[in-house]
N, C-alpha and C. Protein backbone atom coordinates (compact mmCIF):
# COMPACT_ATOMS: atom_id res chain seq x y z
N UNK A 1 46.57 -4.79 13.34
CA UNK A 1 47.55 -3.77 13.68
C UNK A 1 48.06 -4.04 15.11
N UNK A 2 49.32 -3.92 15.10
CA UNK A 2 50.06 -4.14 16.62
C UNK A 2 50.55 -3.40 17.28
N UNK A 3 50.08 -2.45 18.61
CA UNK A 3 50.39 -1.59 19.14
C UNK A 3 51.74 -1.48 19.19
N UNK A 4 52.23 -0.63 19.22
CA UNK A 4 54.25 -0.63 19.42
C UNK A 4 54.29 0.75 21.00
N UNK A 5 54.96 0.48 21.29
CA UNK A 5 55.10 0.92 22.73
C UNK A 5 56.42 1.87 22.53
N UNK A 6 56.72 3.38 22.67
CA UNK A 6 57.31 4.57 22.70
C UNK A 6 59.12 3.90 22.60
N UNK A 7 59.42 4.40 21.77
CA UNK A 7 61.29 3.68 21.92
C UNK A 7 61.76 4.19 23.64
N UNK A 8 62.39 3.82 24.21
CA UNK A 8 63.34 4.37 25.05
C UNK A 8 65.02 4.33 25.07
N UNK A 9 65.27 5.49 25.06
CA UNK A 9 66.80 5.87 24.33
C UNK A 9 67.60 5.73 26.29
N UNK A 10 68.16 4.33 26.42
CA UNK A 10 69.32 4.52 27.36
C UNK A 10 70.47 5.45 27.56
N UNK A 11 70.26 6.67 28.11
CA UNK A 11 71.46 7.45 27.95
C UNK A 11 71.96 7.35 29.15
N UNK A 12 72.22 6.52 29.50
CA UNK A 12 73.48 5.57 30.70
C UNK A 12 74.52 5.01 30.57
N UNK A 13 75.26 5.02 29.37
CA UNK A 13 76.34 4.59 29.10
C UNK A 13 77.55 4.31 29.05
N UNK A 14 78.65 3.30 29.38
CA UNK A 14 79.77 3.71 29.73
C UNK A 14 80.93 4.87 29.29
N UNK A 15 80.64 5.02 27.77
CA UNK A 15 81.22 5.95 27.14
C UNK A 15 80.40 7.42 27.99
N UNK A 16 79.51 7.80 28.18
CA UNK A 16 79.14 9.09 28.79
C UNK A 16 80.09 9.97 29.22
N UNK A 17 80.86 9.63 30.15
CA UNK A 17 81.75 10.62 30.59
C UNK A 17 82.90 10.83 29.98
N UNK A 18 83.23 10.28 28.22
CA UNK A 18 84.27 10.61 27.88
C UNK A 18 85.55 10.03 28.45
N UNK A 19 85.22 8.78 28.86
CA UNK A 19 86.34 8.02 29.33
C UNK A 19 87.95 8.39 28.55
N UNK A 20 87.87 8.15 27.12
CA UNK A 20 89.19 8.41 26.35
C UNK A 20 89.28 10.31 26.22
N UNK A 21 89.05 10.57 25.91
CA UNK A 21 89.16 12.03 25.60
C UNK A 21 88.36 12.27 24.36
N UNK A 22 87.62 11.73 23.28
CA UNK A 22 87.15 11.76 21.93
C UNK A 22 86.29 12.65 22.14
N UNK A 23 85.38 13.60 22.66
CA UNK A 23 84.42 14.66 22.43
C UNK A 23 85.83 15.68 22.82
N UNK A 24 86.27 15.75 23.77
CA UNK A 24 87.24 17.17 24.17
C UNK A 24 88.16 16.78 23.05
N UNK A 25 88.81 15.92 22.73
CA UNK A 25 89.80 15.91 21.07
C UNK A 25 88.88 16.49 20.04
N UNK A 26 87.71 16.20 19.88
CA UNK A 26 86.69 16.87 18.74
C UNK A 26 86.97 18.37 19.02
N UNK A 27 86.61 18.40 19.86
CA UNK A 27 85.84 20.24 20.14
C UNK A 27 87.24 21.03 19.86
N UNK A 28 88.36 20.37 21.08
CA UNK A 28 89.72 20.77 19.80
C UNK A 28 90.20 21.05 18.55
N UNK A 29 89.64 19.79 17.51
CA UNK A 29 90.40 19.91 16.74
C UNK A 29 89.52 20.75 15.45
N UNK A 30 87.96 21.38 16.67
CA UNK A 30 86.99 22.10 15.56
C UNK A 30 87.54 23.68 15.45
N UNK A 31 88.03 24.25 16.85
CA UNK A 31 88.37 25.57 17.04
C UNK A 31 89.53 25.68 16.31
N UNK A 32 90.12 24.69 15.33
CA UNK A 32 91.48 25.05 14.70
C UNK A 32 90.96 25.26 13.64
N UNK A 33 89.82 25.19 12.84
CA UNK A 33 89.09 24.87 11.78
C UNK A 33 89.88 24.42 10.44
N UNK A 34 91.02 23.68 10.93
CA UNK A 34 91.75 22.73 10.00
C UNK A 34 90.91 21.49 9.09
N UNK A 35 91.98 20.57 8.68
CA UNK A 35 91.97 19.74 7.91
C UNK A 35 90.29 18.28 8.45
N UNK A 36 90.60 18.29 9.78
CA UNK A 36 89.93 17.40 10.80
C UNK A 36 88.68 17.97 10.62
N UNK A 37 89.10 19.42 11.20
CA UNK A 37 87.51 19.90 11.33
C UNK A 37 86.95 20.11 10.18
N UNK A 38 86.93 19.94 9.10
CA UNK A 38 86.33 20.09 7.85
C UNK A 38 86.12 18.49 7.56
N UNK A 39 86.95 17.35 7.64
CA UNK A 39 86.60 15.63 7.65
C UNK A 39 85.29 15.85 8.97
N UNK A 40 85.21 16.26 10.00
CA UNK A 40 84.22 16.17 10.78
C UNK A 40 82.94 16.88 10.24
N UNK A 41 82.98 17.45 9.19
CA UNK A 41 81.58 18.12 8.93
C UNK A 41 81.46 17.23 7.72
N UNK A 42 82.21 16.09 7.00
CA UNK A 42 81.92 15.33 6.45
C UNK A 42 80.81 14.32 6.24
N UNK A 43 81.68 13.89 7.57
CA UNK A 43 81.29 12.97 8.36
C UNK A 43 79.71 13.11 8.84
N UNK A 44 79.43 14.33 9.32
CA UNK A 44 78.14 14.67 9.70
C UNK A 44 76.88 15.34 8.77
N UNK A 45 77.66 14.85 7.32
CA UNK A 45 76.73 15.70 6.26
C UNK A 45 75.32 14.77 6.12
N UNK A 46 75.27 13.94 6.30
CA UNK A 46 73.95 12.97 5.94
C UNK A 46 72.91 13.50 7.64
N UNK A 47 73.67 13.64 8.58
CA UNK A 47 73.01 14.17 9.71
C UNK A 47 72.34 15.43 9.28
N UNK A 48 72.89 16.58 8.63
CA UNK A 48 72.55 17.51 8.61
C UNK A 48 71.72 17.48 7.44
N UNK A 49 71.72 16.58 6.49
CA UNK A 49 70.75 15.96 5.55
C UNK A 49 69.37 16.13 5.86
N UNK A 50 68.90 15.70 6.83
CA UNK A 50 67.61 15.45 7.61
C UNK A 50 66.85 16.54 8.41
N UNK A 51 68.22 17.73 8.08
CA UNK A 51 67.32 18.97 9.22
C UNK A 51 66.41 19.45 8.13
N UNK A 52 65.12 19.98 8.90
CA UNK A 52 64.17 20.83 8.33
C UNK A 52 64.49 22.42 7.83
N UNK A 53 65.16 23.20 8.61
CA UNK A 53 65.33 24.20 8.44
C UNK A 53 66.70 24.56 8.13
N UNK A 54 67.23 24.03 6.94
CA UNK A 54 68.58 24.87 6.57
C UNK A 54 68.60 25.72 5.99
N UNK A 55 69.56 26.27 5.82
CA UNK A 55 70.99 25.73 6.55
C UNK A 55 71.13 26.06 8.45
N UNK A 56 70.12 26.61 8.89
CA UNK A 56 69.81 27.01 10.08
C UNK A 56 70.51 25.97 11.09
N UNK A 57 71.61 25.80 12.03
CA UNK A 57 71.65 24.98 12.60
C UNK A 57 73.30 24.62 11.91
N UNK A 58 73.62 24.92 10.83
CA UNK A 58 74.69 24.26 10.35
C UNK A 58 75.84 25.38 10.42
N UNK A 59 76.85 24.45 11.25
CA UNK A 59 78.04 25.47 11.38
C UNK A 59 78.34 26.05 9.87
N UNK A 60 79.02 27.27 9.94
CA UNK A 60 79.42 28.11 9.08
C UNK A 60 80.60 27.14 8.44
N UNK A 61 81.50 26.72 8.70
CA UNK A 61 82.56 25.86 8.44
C UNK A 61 82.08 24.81 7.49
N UNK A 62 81.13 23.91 7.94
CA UNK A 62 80.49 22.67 7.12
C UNK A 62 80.18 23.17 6.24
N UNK A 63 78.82 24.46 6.31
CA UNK A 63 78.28 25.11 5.15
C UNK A 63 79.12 25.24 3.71
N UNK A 64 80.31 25.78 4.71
CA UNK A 64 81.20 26.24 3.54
C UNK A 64 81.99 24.80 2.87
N UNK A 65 82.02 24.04 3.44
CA UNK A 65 82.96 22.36 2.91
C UNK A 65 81.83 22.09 2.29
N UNK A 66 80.59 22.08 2.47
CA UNK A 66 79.64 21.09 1.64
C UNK A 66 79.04 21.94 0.00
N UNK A 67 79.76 23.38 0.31
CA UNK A 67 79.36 24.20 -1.00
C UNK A 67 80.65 24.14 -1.79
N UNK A 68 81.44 23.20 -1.89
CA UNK A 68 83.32 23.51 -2.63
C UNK A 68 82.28 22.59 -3.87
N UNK A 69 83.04 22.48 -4.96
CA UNK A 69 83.14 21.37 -6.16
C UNK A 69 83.73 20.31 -5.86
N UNK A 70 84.60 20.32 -5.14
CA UNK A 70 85.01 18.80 -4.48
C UNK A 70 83.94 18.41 -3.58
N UNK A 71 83.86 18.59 -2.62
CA UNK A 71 82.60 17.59 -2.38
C UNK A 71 81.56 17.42 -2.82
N UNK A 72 80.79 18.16 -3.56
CA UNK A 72 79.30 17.48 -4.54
C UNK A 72 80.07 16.87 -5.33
N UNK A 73 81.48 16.84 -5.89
CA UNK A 73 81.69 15.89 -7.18
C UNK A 73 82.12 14.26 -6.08
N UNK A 74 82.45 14.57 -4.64
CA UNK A 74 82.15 13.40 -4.20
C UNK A 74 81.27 12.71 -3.70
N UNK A 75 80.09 13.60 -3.88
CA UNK A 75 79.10 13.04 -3.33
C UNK A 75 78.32 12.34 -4.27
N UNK A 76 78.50 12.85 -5.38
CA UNK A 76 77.91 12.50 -6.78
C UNK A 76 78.34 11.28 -7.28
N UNK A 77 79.86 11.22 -7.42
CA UNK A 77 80.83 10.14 -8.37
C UNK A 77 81.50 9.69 -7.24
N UNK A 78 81.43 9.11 -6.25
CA UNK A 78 82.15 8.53 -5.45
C UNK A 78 83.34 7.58 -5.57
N UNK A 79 82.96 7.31 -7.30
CA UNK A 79 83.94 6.10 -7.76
C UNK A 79 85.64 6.93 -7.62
């Protein structure tokens, strides 16, 4: 057996400060709770996959996109 030594997560990165605008364009385009912000809770459904305690934690918005018939029939039949 081979000891493995604790990961360390670099959070020093050039992106950090939001160089382009992409977190403040997010947070934008969530308070419209449009078309975007519902592709963004898409996007983050396999993240929210992994929480222990749901739906606890999951915006009201996603909740509601990941409970339609269109998306379990895309999550299902992707073809």
């Amino acid at each position: 057996s081979v000891a493995q030594s604790p990961m360390v997560l670099d959070v020093d990165h050039a992106s950090k400060s939001d160089p382009v605008g992409a977190h403040a364009a997010a947070k934008e385009v969530w308070k419209e709770n449009g078309i975007i912000a519902r592709v963004l809770c898409t996007v983050s459904a396999m993240d929210y996959a992994c929480w222990r305690d749901l739906p606890d934690g999951v915006p009201d918005l996603c909740q509601e996109v990941y409970s339609t018939d269109e998306f379990s029939e895309a999550i299902l039949n992707p073809d």
